[in-house]
N, C-alpha and C. Protein backbone atom coordinates (compact mmCIF):
# COMPACT_ATOMS: atom_id res chain seq x y z
N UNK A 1 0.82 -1.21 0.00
CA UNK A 1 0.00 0.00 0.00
C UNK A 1 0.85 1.25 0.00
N UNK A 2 1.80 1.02 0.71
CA UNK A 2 3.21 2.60 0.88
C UNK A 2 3.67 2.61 -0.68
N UNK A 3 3.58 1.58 -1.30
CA UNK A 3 4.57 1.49 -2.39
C UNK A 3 3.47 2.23 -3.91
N UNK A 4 2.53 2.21 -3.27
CA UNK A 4 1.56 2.32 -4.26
C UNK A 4 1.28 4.00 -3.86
N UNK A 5 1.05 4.44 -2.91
CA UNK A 5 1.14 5.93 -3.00
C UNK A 5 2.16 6.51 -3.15
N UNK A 6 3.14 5.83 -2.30
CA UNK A 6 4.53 6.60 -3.52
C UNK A 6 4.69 6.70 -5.11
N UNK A 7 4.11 5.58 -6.22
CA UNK A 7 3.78 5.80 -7.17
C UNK A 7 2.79 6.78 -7.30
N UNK A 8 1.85 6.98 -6.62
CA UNK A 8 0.99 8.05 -7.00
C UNK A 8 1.56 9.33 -6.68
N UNK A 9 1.84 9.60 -5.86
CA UNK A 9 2.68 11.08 -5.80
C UNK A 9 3.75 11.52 -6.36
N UNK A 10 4.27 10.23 -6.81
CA UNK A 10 5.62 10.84 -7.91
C UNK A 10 4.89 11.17 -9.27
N UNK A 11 3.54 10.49 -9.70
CA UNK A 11 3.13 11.01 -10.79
C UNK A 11 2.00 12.28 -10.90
N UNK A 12 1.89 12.43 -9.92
CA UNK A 12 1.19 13.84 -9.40
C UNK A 12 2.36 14.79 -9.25
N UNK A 13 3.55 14.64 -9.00
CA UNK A 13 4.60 15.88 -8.89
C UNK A 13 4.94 15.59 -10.42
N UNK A 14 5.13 15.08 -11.06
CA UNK A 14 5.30 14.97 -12.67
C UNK A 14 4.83 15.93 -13.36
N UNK A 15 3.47 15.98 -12.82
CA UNK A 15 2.31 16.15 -13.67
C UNK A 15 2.30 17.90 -13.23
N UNK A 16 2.70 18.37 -12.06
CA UNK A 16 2.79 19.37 -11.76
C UNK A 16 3.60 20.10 -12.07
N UNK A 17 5.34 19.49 -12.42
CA UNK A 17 6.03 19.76 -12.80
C UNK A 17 6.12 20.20 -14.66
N UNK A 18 5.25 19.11 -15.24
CA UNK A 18 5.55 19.65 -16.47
C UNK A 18 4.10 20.57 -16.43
N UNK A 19 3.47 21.06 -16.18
CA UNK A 19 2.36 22.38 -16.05
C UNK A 19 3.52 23.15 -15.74
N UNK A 20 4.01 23.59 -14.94
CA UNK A 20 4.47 24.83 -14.57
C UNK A 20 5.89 24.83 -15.59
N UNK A 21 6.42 24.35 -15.97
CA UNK A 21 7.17 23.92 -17.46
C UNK A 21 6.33 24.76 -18.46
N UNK A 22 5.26 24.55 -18.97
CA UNK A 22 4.64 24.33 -20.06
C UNK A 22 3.85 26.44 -19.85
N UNK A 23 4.02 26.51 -18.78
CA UNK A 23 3.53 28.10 -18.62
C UNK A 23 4.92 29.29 -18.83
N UNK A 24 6.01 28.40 -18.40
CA UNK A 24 7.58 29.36 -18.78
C UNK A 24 6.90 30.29 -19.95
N UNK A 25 7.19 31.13 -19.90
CA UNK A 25 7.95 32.13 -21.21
C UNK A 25 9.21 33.11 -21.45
N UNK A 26 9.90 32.92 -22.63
CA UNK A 26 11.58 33.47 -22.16
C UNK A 26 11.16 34.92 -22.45
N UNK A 27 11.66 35.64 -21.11
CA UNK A 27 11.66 37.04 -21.11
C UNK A 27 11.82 37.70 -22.28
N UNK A 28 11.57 38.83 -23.05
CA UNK A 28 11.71 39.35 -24.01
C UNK A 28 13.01 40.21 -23.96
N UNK A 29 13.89 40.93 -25.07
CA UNK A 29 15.48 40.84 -24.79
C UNK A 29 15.17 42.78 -24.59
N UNK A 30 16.22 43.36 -23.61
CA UNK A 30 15.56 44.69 -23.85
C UNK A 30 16.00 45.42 -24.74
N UNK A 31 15.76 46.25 -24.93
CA UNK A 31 16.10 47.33 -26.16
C UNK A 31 17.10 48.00 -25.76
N UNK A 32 18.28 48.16 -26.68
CA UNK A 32 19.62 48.74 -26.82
C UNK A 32 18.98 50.28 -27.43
N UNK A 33 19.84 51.20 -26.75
CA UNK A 33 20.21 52.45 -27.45
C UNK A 33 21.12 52.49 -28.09
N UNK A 34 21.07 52.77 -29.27
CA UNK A 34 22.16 52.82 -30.04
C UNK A 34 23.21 53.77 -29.77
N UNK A 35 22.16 54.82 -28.97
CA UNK A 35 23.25 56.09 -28.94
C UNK A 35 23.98 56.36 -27.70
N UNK A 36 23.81 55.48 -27.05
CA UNK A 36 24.65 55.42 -25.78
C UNK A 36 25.87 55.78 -26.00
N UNK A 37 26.76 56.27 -25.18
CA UNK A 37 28.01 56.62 -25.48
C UNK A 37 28.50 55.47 -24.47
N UNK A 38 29.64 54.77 -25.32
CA UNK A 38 30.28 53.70 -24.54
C UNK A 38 31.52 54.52 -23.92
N UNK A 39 32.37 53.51 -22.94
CA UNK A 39 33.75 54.18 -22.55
C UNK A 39 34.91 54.20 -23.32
N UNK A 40 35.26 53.11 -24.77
CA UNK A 40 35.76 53.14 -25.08
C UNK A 40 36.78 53.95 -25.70
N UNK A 41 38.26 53.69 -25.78
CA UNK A 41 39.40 54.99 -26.21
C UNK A 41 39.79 54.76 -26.91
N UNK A 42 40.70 55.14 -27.01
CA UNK A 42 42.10 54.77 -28.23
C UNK A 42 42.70 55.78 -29.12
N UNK A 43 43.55 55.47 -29.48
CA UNK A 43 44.45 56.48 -30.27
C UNK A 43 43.97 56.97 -31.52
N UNK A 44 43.95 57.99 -32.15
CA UNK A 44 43.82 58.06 -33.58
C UNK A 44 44.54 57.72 -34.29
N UNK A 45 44.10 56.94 -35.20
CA UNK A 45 45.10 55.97 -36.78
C UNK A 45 45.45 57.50 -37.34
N UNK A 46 46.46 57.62 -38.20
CA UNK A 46 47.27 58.48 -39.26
C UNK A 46 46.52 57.86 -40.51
N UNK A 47 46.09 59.32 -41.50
CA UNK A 47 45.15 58.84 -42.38
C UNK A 47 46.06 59.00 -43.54
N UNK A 48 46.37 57.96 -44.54
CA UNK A 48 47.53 57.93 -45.86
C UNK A 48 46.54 58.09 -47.12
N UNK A 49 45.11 57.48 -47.12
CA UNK A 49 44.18 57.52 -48.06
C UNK A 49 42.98 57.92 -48.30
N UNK A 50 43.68 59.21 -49.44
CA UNK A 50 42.83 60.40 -49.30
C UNK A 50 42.33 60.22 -50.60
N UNK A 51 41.01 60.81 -51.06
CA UNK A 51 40.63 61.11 -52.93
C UNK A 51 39.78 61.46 -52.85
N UNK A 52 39.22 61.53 -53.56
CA UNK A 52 37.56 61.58 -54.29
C UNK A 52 37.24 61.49 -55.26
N UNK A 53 35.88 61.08 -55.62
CA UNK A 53 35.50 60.67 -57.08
C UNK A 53 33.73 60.93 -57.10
N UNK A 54 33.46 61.93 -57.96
CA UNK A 54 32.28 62.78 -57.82
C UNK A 54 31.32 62.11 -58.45
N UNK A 55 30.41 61.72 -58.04
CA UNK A 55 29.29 61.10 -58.90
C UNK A 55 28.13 61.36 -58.11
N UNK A 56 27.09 62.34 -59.51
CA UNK A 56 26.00 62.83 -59.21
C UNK A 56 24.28 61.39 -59.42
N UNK A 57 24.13 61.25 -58.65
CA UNK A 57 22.61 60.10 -58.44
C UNK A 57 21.13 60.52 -58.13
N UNK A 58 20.59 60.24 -58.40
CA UNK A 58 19.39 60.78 -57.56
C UNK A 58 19.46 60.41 -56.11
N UNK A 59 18.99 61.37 -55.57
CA UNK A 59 18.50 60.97 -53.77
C UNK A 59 17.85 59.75 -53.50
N UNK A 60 16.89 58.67 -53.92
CA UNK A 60 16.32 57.76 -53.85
C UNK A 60 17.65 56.50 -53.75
N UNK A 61 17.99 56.90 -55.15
CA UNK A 61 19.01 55.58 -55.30
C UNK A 61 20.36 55.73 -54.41
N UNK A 62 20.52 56.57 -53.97
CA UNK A 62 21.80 57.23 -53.04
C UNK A 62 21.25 56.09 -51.70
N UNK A 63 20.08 55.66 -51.42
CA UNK A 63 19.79 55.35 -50.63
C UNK A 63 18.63 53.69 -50.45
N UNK A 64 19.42 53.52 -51.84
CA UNK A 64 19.24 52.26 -51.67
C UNK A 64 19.65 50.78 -51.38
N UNK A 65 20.84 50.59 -50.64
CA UNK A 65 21.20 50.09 -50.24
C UNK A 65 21.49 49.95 -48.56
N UNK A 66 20.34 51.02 -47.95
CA UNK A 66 20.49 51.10 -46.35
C UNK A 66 19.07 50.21 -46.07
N UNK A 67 19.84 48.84 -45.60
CA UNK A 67 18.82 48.11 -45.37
C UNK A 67 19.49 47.16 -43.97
N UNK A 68 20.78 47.43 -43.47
CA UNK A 68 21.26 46.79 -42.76
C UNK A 68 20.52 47.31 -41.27
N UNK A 69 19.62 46.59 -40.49
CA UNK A 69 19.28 46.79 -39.41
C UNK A 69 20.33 47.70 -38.30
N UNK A 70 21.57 47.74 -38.50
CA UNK A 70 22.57 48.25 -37.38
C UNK A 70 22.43 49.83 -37.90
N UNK A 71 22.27 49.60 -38.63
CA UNK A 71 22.12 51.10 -39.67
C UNK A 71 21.30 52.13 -39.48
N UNK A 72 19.62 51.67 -38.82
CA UNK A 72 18.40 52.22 -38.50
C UNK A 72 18.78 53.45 -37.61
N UNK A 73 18.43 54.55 -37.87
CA UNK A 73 18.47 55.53 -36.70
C UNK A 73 20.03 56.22 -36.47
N UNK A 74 20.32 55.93 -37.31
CA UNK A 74 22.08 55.97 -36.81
C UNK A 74 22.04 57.13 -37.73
N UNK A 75 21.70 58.51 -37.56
CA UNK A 75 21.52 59.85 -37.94
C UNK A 75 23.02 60.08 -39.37
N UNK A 76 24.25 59.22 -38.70
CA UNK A 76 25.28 60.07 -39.26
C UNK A 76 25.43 59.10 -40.64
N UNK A 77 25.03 58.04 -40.07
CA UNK A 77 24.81 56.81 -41.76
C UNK A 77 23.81 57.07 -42.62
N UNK A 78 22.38 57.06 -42.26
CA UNK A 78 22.05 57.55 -43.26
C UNK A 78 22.35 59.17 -44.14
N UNK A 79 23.12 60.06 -43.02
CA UNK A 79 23.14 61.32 -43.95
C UNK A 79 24.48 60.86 -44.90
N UNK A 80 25.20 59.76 -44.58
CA UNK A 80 26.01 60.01 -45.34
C UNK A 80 26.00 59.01 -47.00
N UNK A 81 24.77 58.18 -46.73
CA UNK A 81 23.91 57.41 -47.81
C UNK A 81 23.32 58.50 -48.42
N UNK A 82 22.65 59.54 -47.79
CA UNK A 82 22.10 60.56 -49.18
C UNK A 82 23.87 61.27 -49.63
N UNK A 83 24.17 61.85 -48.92
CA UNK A 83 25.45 62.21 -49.68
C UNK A 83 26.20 61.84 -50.43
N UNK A 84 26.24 60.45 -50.87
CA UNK A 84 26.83 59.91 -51.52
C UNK A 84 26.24 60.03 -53.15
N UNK A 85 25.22 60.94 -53.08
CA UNK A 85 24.59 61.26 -54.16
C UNK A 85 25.36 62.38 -54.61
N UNK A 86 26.08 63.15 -53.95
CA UNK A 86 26.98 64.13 -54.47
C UNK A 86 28.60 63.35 -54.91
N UNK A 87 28.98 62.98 -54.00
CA UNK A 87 30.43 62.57 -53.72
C UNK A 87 30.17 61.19 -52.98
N UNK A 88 30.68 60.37 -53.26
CA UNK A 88 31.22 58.78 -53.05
C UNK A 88 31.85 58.90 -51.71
N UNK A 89 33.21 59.00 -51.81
CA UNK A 89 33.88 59.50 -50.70
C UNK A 89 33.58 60.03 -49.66
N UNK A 90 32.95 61.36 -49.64
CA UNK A 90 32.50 61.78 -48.30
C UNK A 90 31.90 61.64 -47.99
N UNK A 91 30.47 60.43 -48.83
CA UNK A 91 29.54 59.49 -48.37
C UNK A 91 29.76 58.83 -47.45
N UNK A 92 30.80 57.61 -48.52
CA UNK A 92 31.28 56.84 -47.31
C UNK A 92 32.54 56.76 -45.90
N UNK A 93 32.74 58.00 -46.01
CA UNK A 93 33.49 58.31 -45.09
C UNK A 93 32.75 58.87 -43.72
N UNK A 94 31.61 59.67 -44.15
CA UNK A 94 30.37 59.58 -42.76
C UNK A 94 30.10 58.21 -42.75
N UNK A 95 29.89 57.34 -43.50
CA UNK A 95 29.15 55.94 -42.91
C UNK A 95 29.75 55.45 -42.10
N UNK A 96 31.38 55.43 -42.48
CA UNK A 96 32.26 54.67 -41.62
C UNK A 96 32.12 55.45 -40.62
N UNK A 97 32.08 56.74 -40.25
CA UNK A 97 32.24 57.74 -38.80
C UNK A 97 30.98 57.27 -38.17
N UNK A 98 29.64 57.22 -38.79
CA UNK A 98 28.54 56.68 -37.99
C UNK A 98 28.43 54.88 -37.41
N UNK A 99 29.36 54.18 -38.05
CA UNK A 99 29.61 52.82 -37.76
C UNK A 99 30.22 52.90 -36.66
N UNK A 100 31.37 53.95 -36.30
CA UNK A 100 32.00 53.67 -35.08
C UNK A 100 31.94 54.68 -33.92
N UNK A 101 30.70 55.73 -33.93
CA UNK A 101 30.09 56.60 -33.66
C UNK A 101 29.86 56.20 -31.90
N UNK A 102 29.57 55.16 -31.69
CA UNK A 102 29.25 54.81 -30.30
C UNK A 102 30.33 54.26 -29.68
N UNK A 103 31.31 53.45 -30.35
CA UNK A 103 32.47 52.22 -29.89
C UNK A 103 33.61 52.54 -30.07
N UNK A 104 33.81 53.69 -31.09
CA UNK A 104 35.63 54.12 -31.00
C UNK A 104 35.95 55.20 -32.00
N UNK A 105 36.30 56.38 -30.94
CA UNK A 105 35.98 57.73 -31.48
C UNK A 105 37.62 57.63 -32.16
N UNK A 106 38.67 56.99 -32.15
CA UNK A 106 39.93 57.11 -32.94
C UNK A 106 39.15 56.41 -34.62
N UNK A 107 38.27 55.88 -34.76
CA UNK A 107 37.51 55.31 -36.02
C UNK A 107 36.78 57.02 -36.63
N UNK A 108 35.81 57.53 -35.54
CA UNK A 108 35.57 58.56 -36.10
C UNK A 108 36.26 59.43 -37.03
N UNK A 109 36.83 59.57 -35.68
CA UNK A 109 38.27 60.95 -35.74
C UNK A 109 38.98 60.69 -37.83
N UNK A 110 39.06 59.67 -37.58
CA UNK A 110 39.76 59.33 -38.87
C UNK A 110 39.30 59.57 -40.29
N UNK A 111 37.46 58.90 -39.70
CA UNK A 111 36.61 58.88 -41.24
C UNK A 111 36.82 60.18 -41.07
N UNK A 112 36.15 61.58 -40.59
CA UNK A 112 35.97 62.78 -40.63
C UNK A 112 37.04 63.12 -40.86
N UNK A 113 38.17 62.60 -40.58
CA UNK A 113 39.79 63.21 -41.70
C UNK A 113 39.55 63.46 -43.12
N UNK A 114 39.16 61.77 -43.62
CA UNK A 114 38.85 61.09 -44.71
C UNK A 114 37.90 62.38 -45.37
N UNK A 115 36.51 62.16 -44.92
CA UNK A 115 35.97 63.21 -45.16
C UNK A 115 35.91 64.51 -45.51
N UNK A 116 36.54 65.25 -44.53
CA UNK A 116 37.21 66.66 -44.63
C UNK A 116 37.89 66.70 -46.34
N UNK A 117 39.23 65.98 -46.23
CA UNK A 117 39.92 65.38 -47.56
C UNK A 117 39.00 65.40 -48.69
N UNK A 118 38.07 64.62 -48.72
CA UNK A 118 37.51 64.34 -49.97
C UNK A 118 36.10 65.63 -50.33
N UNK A 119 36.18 66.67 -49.39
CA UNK A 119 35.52 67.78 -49.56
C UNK A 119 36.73 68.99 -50.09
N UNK A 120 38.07 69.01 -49.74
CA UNK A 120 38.92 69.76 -50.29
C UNK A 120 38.64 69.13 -51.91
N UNK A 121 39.15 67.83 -52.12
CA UNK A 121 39.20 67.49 -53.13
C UNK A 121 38.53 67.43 -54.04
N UNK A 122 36.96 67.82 -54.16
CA UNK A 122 35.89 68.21 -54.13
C UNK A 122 36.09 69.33 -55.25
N UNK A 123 36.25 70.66 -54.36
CA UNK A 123 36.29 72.08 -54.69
C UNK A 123 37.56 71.77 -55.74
N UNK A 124 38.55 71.28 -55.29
CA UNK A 124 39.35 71.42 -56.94
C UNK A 124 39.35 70.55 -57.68
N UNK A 125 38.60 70.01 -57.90
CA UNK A 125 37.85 69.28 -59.16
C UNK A 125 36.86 70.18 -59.63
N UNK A 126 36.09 70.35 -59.41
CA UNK A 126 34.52 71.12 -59.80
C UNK A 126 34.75 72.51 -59.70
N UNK A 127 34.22 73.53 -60.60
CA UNK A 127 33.93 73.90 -60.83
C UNK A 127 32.81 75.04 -59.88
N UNK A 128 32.42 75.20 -58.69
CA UNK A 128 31.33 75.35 -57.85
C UNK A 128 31.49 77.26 -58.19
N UNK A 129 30.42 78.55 -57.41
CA UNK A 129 30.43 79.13 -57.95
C UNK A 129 30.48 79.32 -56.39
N UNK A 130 31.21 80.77 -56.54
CA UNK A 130 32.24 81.51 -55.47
C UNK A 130 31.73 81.13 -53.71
N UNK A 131 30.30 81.89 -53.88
CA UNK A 131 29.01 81.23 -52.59
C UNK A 131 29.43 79.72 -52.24
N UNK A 132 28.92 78.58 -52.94
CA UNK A 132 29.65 77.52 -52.53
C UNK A 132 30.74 76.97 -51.93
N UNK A 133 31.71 77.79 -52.87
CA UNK A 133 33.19 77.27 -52.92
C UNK A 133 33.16 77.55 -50.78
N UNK A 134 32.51 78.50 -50.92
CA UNK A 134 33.21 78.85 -49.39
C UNK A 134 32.70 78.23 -48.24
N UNK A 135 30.70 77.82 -48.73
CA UNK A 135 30.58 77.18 -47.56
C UNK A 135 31.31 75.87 -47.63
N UNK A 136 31.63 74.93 -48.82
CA UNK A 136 32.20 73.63 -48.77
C UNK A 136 33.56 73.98 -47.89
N UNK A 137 34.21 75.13 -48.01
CA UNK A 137 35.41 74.61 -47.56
C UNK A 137 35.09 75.00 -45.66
N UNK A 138 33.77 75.59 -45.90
CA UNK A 138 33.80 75.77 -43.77
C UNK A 138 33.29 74.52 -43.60
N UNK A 139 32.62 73.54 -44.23
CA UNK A 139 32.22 72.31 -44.01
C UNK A 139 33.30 71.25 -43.78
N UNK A 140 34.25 71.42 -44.48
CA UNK A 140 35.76 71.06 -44.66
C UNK A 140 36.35 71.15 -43.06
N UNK A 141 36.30 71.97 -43.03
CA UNK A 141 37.30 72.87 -41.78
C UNK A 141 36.75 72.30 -40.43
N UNK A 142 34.84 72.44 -40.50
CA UNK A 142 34.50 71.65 -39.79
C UNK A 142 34.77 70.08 -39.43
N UNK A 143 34.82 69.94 -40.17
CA UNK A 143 34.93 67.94 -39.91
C UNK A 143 36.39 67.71 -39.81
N UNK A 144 37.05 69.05 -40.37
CA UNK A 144 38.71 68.55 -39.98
C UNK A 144 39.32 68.96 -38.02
N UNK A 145 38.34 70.19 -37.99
CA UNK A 145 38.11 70.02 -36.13
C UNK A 145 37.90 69.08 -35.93
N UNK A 146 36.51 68.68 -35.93
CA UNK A 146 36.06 67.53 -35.63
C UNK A 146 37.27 66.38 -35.45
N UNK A 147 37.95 66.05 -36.56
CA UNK A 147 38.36 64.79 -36.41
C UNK A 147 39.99 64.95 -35.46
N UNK A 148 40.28 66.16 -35.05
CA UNK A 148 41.23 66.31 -34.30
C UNK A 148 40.86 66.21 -32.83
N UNK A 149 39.97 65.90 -32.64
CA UNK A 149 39.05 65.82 -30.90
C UNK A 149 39.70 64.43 -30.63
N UNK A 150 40.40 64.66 -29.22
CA UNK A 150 40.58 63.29 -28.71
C UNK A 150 40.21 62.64 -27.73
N UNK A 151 40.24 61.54 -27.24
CA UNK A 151 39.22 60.88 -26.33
C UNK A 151 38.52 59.93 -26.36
N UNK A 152 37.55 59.57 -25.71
CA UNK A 152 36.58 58.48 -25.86
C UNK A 152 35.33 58.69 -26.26
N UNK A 153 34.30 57.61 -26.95
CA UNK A 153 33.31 58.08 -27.28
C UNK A 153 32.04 58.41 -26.48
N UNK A 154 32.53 58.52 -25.06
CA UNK A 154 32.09 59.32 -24.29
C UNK A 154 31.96 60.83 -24.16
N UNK A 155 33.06 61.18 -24.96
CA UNK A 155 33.56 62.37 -24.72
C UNK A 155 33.12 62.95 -26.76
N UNK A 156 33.93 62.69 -27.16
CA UNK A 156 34.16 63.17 -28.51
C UNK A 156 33.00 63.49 -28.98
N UNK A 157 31.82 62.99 -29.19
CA UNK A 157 30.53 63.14 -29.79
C UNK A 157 29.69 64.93 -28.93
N UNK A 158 29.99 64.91 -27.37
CA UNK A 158 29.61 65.89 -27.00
C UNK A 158 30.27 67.56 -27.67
N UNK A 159 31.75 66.52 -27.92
CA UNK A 159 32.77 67.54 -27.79
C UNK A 159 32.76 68.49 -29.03
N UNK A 160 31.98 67.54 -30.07
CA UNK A 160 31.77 67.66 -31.42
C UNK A 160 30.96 68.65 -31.93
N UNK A 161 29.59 69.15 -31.17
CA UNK A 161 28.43 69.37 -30.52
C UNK A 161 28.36 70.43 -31.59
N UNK A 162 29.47 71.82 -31.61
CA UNK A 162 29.40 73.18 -32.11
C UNK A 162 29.63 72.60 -33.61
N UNK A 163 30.33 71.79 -33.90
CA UNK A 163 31.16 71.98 -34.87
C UNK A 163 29.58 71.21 -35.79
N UNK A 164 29.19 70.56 -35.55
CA UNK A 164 27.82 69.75 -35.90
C UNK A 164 26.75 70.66 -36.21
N UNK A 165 26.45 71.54 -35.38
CA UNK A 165 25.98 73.10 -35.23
C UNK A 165 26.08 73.27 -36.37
N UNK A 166 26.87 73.76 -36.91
CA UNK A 166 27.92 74.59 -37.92
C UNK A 166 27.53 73.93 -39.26
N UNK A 167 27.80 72.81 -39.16
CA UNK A 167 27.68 71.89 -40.66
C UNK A 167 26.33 72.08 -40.83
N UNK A 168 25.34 71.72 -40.16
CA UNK A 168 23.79 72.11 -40.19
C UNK A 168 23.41 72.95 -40.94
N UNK A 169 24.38 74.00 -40.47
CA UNK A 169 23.78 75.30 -41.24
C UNK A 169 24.40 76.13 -42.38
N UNK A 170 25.91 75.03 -42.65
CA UNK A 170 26.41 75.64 -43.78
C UNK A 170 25.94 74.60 -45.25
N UNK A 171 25.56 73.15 -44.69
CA UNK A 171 24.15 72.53 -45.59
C UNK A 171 23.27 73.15 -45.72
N UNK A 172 22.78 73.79 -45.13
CA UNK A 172 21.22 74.45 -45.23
C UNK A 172 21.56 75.49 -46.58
N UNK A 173 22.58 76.63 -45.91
CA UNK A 173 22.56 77.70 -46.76
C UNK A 173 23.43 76.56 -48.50
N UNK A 174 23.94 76.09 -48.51
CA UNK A 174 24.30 75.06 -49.73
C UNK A 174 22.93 74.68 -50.40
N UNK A 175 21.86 74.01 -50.01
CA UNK A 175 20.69 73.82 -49.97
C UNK A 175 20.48 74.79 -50.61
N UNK A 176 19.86 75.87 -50.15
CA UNK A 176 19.33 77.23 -50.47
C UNK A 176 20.05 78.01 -52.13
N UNK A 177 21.69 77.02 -52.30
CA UNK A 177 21.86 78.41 -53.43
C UNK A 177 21.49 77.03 -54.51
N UNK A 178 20.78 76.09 -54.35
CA UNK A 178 20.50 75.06 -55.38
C UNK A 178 18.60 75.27 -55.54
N UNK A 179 18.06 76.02 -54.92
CA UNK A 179 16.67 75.74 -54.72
C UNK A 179 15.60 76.15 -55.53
N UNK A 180 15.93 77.23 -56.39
CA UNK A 180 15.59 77.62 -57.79
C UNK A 180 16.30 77.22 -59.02
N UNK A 181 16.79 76.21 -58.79
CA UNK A 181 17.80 75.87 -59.97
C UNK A 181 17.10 74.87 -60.14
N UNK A 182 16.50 74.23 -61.74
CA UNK A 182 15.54 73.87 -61.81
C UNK A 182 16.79 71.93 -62.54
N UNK A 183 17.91 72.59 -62.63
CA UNK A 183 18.75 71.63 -63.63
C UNK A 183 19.61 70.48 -62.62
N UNK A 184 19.56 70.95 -61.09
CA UNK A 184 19.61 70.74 -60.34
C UNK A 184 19.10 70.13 -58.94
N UNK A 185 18.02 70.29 -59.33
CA UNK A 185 16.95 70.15 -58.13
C UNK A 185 17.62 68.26 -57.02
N UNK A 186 17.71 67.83 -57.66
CA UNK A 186 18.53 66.75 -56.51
C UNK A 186 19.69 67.07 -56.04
N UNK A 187 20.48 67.50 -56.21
CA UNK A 187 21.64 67.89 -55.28
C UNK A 187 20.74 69.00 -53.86
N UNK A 188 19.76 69.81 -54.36
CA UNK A 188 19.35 70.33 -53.51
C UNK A 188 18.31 69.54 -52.70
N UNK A 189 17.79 68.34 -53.31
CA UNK A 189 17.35 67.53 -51.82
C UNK A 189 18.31 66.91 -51.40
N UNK A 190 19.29 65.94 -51.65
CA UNK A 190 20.21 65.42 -51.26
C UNK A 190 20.63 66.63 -50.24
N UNK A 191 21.21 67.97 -50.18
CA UNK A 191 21.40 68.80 -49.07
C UNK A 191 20.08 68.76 -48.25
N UNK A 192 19.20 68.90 -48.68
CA UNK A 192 18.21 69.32 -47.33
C UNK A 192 17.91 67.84 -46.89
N UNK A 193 17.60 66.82 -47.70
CA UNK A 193 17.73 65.45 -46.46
C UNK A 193 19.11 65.10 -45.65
N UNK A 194 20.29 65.58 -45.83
CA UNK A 194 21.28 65.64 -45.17
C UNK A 194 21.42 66.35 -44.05
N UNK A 195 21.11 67.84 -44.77
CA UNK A 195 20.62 68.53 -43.10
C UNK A 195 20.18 68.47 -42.36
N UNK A 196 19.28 67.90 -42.93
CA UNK A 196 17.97 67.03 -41.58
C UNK A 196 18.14 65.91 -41.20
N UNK A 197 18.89 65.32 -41.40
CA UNK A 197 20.06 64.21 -40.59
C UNK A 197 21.08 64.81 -39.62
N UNK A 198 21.47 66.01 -40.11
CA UNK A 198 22.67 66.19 -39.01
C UNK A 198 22.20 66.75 -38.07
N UNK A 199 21.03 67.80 -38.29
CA UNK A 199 20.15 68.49 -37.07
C UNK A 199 19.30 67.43 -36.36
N UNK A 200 19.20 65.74 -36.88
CA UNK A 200 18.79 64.88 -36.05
C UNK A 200 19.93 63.92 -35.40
N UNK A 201 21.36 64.06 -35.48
CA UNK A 201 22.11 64.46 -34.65
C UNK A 201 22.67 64.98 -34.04
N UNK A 202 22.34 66.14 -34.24
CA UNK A 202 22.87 67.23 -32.85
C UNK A 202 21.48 67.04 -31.74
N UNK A 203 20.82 66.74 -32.17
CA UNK A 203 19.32 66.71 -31.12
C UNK A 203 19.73 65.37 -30.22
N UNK A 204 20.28 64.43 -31.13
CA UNK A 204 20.51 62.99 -29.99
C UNK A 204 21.96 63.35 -29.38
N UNK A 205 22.27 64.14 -29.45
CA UNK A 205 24.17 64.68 -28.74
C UNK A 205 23.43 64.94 -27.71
C-alpha cells in the first residue's frame, strides 16, 4: 500500500512539474540604445588615403542600399547614404564615422579626416560658384576640427556638438543656393535630407 502511494505522488509531482514547465515564457530581450556613449578609447590611426570621385545620383538611389538593421536611426549613416549622391567618398566616409560613432571615437576621428579630404578634393575638381566654394570649404574645416578631438566616445561626440551646429547650417545655406535651380533640383534635396540628418544628430548629442 506505501509502495503504491509513492507511485501516486511521484506522478502527481510529474504532472505538476511539467504544467508549470509548459507556462515558462523566455523574457523578451531589452532594447539597446544605439546612442549610448560607450567608454571606449584609443588612439587616432594616421590617415595615408585620401581622394575623391564625384558622382551625381538621384536621392532615392543614393539610398538604396540602407537596409542593414545596425544602420536604423544611426543619424550620421544615413546622412552620409544621401550624400553619396553628391560625392562617393565623403559618403562613405560619414558611414564609416557613424559605424563607429558609439564604440571608437579614434575610427571617427579618422573617417571625418577622410571626409574633410575628400571635400577639399571636391572644390578642386569642380567647378562650384564663389558662394559655394566657401561654404564647402567651412564644411571642410569643420569635420577637420572635428576629427582632431581626442578621447573616448564618451567624450568626442559631446565635444563635437558646435562643430555639428555649424555643418547644419552651412548645408542648409548650400541647400538654399541650389533651390531655384531647376537643372539641379537633386543635389538640392540630397542637401536638405542631409541637413535634416545632421540636425537629427545634434538633437541625440
Amino acid at each position: 500500500m506505501m509502495s503504491m502511494l509513492r507511485v501516486v505522488s511521484m506522478l502527481v509531482l510529474v504532472v505538476l512539474c511539467t504544467e508549470a514547465a509548459s507556462g515558462w515564457t523566455t523574457p523578451e530581450p531589452l532594447a539597446v540604445n544605439r546612442w549610448t556613449h560607450s567608454s571606449s578609447c584609443g588612439s587616432r590611426p594616421s590617415n595615408n588615403n585620401k581622394g575623391s570621385s564625384i558622382l551625381f545620383v538621384s536621392a532615392s538611389s543614393a539610398l538604396d542600399d540602407v537596409s542593414n538593421e545596425e544602420e536604423e536611426g544611426n543619424h550620421l549613416i544615413t546622412a552620409g547614404h544621401y550624400f553619396k549622391g553628391i560625392d562617393d567618398d565623403v559618403g562613405n566616409a560619414m558611414i564609416n564615422a557613424g559605424k563607429a560613432w558609439t564604440t571608437d571615437w579614434s575610427l571617427v576621428a579618422e573617417a571625418l579626416d577622410e571626409a574633410a579630404s575628400a571635400f577639399w578634393d571636391t572644390l578642386s575638381k569642380k567647378n562650384l560658384p564663389a558662394g559655394l566654394q566657401t561654404i564647402c570649404r567651412s564644411v571642410a574645416q569643420e569635420l577637420e576640427d572635428i576629427s582632431t578631438i581626442e578621447g573616448c566616445s564618451s567624450v568626442g561626440p559631446a565635444s563635437s556638438l558646435p562643430n555639428w551646429i555649424a555643418i547644419h547650417g552651412y548645408l542648409e545655406s548650400a541647400a538654399k543656393a541650389y533651390e531655384d535651380d531647376q537643372e539641379h533640383q537633386h543635389i538640392y534635396k540630397i542637401l536638405i535630407l542631409t541637413s535634416q540628418e545632421i540636425e537629427a544628430l545634434v538633437e541625440s548629442i
